[in-house]
N, C-alpha and C. Protein backbone atom coordinates (compact mmCIF):
# COMPACT_ATOMS: atom_id res chain seq x y z
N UNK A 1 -26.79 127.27 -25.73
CA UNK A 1 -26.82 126.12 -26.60
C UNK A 1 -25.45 125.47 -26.61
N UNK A 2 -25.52 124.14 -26.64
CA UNK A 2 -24.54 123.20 -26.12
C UNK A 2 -24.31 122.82 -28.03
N UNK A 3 -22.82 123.25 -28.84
CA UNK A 3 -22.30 122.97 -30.09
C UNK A 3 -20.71 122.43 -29.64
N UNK A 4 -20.62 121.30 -30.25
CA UNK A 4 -19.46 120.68 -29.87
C UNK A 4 -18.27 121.18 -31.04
N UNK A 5 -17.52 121.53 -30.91
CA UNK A 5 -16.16 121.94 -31.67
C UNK A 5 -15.93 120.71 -32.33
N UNK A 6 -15.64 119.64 -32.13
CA UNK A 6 -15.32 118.08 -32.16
C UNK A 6 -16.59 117.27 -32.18
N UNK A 7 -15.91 116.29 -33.03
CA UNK A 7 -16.89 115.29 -32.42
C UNK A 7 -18.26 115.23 -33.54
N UNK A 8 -19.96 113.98 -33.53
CA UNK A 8 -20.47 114.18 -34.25
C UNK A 8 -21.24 114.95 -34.02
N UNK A 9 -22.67 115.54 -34.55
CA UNK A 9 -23.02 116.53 -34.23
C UNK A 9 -24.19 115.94 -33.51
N UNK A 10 -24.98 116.52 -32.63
CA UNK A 10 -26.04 115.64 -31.85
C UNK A 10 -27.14 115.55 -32.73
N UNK A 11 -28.14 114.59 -32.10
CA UNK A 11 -29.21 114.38 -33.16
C UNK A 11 -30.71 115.04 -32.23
N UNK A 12 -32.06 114.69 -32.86
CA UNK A 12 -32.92 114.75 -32.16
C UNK A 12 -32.94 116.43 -32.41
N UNK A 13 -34.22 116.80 -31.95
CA UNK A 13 -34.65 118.41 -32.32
C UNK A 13 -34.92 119.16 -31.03
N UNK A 14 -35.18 120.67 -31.18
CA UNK A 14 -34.98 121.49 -30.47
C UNK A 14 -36.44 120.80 -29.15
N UNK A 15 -37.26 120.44 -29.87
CA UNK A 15 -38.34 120.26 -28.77
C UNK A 15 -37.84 118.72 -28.35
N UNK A 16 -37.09 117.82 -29.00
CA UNK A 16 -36.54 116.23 -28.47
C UNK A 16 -35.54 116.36 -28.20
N UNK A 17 -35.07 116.62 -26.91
CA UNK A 17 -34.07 116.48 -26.63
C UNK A 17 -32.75 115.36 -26.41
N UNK A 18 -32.05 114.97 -26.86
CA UNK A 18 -31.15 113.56 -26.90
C UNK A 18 -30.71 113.22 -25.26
N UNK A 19 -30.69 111.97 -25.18
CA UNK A 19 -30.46 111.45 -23.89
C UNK A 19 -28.84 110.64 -23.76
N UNK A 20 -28.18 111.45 -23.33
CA UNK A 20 -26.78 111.16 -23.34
C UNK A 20 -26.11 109.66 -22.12
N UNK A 21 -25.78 109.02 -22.70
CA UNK A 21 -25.35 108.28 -22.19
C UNK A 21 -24.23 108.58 -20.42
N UNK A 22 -24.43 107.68 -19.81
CA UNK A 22 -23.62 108.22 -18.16
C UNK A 22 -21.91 108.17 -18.87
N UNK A 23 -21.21 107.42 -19.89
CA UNK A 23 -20.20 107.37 -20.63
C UNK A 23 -19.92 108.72 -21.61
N UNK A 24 -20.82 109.34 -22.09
CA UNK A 24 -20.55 110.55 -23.01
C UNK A 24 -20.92 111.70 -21.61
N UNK A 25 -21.88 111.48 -20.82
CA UNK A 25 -21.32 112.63 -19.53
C UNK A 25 -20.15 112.89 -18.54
N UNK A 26 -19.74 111.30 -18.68
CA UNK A 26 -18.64 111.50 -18.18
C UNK A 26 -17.32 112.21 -18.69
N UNK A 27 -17.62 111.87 -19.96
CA UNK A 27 -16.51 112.23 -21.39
C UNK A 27 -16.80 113.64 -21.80
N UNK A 28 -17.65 114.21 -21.08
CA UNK A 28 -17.89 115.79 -21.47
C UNK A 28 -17.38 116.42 -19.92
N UNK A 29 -17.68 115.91 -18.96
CA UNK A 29 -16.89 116.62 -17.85
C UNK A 29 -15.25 116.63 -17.80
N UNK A 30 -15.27 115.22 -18.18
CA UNK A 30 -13.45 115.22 -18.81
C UNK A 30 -12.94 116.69 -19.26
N UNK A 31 -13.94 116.76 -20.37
CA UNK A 31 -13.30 117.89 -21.04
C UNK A 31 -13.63 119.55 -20.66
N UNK A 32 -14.83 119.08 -20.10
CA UNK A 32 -14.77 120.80 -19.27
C UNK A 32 -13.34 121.06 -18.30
N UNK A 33 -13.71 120.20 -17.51
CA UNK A 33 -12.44 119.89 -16.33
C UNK A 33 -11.09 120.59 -17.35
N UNK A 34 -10.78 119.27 -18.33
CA UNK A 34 -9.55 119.85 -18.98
C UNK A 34 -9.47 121.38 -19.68
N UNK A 35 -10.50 122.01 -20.59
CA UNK A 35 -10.58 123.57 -20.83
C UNK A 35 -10.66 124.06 -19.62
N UNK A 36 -11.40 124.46 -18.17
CA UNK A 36 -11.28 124.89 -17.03
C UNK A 36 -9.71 125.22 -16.82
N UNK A 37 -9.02 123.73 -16.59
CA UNK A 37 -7.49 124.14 -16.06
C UNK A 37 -6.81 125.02 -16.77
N UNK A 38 -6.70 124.89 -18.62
CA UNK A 38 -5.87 125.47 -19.70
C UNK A 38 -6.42 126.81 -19.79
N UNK A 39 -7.43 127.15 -19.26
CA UNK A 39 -8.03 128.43 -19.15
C UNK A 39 -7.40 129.12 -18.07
N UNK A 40 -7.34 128.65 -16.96
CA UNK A 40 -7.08 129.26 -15.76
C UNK A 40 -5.38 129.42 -16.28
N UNK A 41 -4.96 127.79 -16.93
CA UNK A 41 -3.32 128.10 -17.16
C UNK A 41 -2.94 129.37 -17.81
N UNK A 42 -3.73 129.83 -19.24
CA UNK A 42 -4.10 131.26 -19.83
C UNK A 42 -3.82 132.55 -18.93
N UNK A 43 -4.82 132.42 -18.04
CA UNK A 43 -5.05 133.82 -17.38
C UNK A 43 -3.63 133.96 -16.20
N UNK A 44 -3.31 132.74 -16.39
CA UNK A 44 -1.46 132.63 -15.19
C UNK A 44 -1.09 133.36 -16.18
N UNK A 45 -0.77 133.07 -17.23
CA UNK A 45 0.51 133.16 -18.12
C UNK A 45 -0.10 134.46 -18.64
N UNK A 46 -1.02 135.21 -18.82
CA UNK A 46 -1.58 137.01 -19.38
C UNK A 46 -1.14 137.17 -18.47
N UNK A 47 -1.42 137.01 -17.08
CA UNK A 47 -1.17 137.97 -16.08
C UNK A 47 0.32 138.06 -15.80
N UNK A 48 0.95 137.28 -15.84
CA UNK A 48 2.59 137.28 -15.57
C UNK A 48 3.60 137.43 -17.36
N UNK A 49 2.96 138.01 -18.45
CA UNK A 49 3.56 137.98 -19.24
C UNK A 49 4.26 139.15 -19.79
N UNK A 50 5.02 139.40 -20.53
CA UNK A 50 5.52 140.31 -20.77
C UNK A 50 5.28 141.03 -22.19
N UNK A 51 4.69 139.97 -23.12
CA UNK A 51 4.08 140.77 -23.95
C UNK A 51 3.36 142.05 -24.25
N UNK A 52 3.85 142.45 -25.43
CA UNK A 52 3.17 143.55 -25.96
C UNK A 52 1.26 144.16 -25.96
N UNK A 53 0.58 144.74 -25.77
CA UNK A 53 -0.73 145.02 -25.81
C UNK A 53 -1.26 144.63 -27.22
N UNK A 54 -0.05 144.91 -28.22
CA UNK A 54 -0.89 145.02 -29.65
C UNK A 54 -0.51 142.83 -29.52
N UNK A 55 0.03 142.19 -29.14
CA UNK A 55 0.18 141.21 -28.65
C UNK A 55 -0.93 140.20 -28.22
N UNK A 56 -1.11 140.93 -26.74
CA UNK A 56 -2.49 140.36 -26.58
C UNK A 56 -3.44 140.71 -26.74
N UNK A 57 -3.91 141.71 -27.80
CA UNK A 57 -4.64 142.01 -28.45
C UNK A 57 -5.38 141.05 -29.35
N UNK A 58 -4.00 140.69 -29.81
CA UNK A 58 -4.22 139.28 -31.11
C UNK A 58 -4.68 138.27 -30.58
N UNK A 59 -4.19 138.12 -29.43
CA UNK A 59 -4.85 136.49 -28.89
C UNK A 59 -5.91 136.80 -28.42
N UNK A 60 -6.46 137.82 -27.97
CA UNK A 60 -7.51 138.19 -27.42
C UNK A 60 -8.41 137.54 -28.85
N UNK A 61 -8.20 138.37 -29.58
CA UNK A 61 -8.97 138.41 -30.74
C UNK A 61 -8.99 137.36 -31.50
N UNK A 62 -8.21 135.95 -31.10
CA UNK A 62 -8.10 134.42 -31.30
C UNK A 62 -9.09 133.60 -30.60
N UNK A 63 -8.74 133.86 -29.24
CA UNK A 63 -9.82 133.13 -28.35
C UNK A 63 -11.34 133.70 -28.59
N UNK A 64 -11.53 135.20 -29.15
CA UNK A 64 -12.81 135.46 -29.02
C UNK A 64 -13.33 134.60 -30.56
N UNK A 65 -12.45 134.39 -31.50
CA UNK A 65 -13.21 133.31 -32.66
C UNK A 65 -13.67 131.79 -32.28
N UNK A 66 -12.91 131.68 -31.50
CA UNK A 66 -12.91 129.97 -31.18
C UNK A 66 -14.52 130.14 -30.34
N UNK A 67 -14.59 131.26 -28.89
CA UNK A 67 -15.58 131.23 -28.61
C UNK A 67 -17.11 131.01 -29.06
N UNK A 68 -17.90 130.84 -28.57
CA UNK A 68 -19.98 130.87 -28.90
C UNK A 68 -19.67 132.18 -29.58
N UNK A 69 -20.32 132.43 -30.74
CA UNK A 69 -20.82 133.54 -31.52
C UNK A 69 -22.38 134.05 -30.97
C-alpha cells in the first residue's frame, strides 16, 4: 500500500482506484529517484563509518519508524 509521508492524502476507495495525473507520476518518480540516491548515500556512509554499534543501533531504530509499519 502506497501512504504518502507528505502531501494530501489520496481519495477514492480500496475497490476505486484514483487516476493520477502524468504530472503527479512524474512528481512521484522525482521522489523515489531522490530517496533511492540518499539511501544508497546511507549505506556509503554505515559502511565506511566509524561509529559505535550502540550508535547505529539508534539510527537503525530511526529509519525503522519512519519506515511502512
Amino acid at each position: 500500500m502506497h501512504t504518502s509521508l507528505t502531501g494530501t492524502p489520496p481519495t477514492g476507495t480500496a475497490t476505486e482506484p484514483t487516476r493520477a495525473t502524468a504530472e503527479e507520476l512524474e512528481h512521484h518518480k522525482a521522489a523515489i529517484a531522490r530517496l533511492g540516491h540518499e539511501l544508497r548515500a546511507l549505506v556509503e556512509a554505515t559502511v565506511r563509518t566509524a561509529a559505535s554499534p550502540d550508535a547505529l543501533h539508534l539510527v537503525a531504530d530511526g529509519v525503522r519508524q519512519v519506515g511502512p509499519s
